[in-house]
Every structure is written in structure tokens, then in C-alpha cells.
Protein backbone atom coordinates (compact mmCIF):
# COMPACT_ATOMS: atom_id res chain seq x y z
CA UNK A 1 16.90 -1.65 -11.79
CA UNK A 2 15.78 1.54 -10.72
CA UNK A 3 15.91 4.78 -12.27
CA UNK A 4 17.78 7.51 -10.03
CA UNK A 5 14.51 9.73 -9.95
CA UNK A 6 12.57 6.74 -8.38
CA UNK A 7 15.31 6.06 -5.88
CA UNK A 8 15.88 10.18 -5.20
CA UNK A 9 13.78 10.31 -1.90
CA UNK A 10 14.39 9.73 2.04
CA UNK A 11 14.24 6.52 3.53
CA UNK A 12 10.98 6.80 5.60
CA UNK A 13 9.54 3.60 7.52
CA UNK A 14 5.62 4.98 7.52
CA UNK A 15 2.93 3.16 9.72
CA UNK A 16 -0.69 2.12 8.47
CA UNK A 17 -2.98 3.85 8.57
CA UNK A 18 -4.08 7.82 7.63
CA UNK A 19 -2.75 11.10 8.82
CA UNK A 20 -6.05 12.99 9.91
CA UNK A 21 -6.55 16.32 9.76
CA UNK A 22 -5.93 16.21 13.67
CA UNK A 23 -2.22 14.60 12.81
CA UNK A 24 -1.61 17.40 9.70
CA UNK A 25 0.49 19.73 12.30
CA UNK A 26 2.09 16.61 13.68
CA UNK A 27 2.82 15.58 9.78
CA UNK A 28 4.08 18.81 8.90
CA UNK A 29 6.23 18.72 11.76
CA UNK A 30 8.11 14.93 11.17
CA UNK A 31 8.26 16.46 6.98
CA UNK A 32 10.12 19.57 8.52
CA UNK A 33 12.49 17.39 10.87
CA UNK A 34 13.12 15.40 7.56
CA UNK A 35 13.73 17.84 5.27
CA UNK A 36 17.72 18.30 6.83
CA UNK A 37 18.18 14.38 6.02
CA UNK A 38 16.93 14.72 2.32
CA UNK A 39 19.18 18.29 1.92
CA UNK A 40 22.34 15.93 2.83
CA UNK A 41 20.89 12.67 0.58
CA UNK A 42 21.12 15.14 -2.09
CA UNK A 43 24.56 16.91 -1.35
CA UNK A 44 26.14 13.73 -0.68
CA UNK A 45 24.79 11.96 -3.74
CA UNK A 46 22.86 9.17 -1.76
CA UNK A 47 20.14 7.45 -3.10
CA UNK A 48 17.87 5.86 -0.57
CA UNK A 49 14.25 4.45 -1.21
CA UNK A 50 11.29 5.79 -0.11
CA UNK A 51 8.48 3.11 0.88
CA UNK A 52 5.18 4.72 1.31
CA UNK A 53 1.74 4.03 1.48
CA UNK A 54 -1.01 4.10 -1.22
CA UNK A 55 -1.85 7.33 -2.71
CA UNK A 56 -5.53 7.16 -3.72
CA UNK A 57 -8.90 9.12 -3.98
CA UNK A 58 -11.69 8.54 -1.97
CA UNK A 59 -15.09 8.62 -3.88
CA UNK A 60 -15.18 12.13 -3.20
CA UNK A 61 -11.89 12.82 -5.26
CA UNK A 62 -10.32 14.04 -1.92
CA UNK A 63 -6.59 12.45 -1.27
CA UNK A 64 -6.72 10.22 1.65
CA UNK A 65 -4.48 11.22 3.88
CA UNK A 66 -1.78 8.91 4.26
CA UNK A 67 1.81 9.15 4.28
CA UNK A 68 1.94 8.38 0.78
CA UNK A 69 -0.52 10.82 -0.33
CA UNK A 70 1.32 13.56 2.05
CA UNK A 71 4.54 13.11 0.25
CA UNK A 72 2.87 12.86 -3.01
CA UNK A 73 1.22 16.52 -2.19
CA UNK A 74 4.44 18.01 -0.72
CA UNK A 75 6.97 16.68 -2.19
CA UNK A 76 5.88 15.78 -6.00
CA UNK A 77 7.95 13.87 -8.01
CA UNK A 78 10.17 13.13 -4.82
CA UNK A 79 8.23 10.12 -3.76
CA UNK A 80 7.95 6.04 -4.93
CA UNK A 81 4.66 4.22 -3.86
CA UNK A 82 6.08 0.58 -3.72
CA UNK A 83 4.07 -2.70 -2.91
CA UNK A 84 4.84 -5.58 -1.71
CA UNK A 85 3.09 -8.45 -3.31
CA UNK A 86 0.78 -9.95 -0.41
CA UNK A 87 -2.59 -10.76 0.45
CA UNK A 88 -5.20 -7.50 0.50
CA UNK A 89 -7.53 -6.94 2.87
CA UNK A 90 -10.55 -5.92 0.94
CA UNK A 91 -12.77 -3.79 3.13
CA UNK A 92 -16.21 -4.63 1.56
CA UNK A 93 -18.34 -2.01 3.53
CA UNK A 94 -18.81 -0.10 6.53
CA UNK A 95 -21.43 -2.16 9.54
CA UNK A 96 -22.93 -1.34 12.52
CA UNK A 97 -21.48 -3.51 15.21
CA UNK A 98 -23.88 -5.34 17.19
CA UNK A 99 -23.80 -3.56 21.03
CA UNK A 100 -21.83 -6.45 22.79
CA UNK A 101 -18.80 -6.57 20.60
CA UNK A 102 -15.59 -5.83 21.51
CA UNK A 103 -14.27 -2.72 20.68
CA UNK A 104 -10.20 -2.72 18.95
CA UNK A 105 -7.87 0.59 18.42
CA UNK A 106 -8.40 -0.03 15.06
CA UNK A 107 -11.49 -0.33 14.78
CA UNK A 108 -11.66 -3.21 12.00
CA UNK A 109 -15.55 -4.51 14.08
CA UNK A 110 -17.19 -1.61 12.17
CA UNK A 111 -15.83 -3.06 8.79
CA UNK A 112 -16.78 -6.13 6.83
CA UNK A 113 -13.87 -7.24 4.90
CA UNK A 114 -11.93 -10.42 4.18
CA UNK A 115 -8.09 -11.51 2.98
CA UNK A 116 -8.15 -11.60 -0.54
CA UNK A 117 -5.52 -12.43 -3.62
CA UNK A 118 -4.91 -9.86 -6.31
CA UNK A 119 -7.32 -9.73 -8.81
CA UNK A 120 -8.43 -13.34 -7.93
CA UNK A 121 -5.18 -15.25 -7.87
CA UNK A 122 -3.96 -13.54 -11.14
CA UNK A 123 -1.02 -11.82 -10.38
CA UNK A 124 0.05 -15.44 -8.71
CA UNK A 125 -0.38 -17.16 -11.84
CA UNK A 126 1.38 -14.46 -13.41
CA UNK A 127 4.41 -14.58 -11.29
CA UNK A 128 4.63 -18.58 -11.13
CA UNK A 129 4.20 -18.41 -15.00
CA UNK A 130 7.98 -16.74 -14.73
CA UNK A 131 9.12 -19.19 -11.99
CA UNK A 132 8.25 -17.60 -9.33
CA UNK A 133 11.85 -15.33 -8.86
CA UNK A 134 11.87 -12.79 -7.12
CA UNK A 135 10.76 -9.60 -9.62
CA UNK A 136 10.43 -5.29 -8.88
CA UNK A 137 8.94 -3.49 -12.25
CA UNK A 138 6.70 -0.34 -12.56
CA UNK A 139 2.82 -1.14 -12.10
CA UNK A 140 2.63 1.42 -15.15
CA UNK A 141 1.09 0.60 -18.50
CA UNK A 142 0.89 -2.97 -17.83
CA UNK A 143 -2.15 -5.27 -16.46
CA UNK A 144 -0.98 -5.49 -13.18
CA UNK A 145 -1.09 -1.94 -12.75
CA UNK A 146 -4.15 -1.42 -14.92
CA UNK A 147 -5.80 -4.30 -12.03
CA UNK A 148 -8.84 -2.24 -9.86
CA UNK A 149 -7.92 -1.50 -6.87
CA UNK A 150 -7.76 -3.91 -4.27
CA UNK A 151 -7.20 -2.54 -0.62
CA UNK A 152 -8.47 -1.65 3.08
CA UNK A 153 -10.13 1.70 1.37
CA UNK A 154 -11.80 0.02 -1.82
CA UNK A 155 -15.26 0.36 -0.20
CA UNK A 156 -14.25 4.26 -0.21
CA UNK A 157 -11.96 4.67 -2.96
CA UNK A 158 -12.98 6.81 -5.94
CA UNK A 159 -14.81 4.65 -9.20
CA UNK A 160 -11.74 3.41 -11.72
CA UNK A 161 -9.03 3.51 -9.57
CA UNK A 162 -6.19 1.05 -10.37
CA UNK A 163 -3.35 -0.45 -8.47
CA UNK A 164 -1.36 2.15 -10.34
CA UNK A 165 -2.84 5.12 -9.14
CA UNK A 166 -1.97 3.92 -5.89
CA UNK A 167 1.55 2.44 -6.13
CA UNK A 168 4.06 2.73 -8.54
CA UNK A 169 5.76 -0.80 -8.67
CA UNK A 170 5.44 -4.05 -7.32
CA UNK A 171 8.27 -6.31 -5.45
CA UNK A 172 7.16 -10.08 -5.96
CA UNK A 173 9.85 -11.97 -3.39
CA UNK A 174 8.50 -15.56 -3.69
CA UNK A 175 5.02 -17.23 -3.61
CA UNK A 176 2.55 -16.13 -0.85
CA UNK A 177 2.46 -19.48 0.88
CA UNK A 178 6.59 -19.71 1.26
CA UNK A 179 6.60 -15.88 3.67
CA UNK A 180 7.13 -16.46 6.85
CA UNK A 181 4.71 -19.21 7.37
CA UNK A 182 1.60 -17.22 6.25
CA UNK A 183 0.52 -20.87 4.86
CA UNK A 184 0.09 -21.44 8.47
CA UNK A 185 -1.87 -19.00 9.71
CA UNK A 186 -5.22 -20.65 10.07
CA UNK A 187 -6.48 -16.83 11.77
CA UNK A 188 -6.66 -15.19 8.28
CA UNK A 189 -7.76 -18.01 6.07
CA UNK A 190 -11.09 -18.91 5.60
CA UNK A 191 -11.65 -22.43 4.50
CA UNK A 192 -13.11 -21.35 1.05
CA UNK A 193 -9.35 -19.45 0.82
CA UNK A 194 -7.47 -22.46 1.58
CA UNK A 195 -9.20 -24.33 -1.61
């Protein structure tokens, strides 16, 4: 179970990605519009979750600016950094894209980078070694947490970072094969994966 101080925060349903300094005002703005909801969470005695983003460095020891790093600026002590056990997508390194590739909003052709288990399949050997039920317990001062980070920013995340610094607990639901099909989806496994 949760302790009240971890639960004390808005629910806020953030998308992926980073808030740019182009976004800040924009950032600001949504905080501002939220700050009446978390006044009456606290004067009513509510306890929602927050779910937010990672909240690492970048090699430069800047914040990347995320909405889990905004909060975590703003709003100290206020927010929970949560992750879901999945697969990562390790960003290896940044590439030049050859001139006749297509082009995505996100922009993932200037990236290689590749689905990948935590720490090598050993958090899933560590869950089905407890039966694989579901399980949510802080990432901190345990092996999990102290795991280097694994994520779509490793190739610019500072040296030493852990899976702690960026989230503060972990919510294991079941095995990664048994959600929603993801067994089945041949577009994100590579063969080597799949053995």
C-alpha cells in the first residue's frame, strides 16, 4: 500500500515525450489551470495518484524536460514517478538518416534503438520467481531500482543514472507476453527477441 505522501498529488494523464523550452509557457499555463483541482484534493481530503514521466539528467546534468521532471521542479515532494513494468525502448544513439527515408512526427528515423527487457530479462525472472502476481513497491534501495537506466533517453542520460532516479516504484501486472497480445506483435520483436 501506499503511503499518503506518495498518493498526495493530482491525477494527471501526461503524454510522451518532453516539454521544450518552446512548450514552458504552455506548461506553466496547464500547472496554473491545475493548481484549483489540487487546492480542492487537499481541502476535501482526496487522494488521487499522480502518473508521470521519468525524471532524469541528461549528460549535461540539465533536467529533461518532461512532465515528470516539471512537477518534480515545481511541485517537490508533491509528485510519484510510477512505471509500469514493460518492454524499454533503448535508444542506442543518434544517426543520420539516409536522404530517401521517410520522415515521422516523431522522429524515431534519426535514432537507432531497439525493444529491450529490463536489465536483460532480470526483473522477469524476478517477478516469475514470486509467481508472477501482480506487485507495486518503491524502486528505492533495492536492485531493481539500483538497475541502470534503461529508456528512450539512455543514449543522453547523465553517467550512473538508475531506474530510481527516474521513477519511484514499479507496478508488475502479469508477465509481458500475457498484455494485451504484445506476444503477438511480430512489428516490435526481432527474431533474436523472440528466442
Amino acid at each position: 500500500m501506499l503511503s499518503h505522501s506518495m498518493k498526495r498529488v493530482c491525477l494527471y494523464i501526461a503524454l510522451w515525450g518532453f516539454i521544450t523550452t518552446a512548450a514552458m509557457a504552455q506548461a506553466r499555463d496547464m500547472d496554473s489551470r491545475l493548481q484549483p483541482y489540487i487546492d480542492f484534493l487537499d481541502r476535501e481530503g482526496r487522494d488521487p495518484l499522480a502518473l508521470v514521466l521519468d525524471q532524469i539528467k541528461s549528460y549535461d546534468l540539465l533536467n529533461f524536460w518532461n512532465c515528470g521532471t516539471f512537477f518534480h521542479q515545481w511541485h517537490p515532494g508533491k509528485t510519484y514517478s510510477i512505471r509500469f513494468h514493460h518492454l524499454a525502448l533503448s535508444v542506442e544513439k543518434e544517426i543520420v538518416p539516409d536522404a530517401g527515408t521517410a520522415r515521422s512526427t516523431a522522429g524515431m528515423e534519426r535514432y537507432a534503438y531497439r525493444w529491450v527487457r529490463m536489465a536483460d530479462g532480470l526483473w522477469d525472472s524476478a517477478f516469475e520467481a514470486r509467481g508472477n502476481r501482480p506487485v507495486a513497491f518503491s524502486l528505492k534501495d533495492n536492485v531493481l531500482g539500483a538497475t541502470a537506466y534503461t529508456g528512450n533517453q539512455v543514449h543522453k542520460a547523465a553517467p550512473g543514472q538508475t531506474m530510481y532516479d527516474a521513477n519511484d516504484a514499479i507496478i508488475f501486472l502479469a508477465p509481458l507476453e500475457s498484455l494485451h497480445n504484445t506476444a503477438m506483435v511480430d512489428i516490435i520483436y526481432t527474431e533474436t527477441f523472440k528466442q
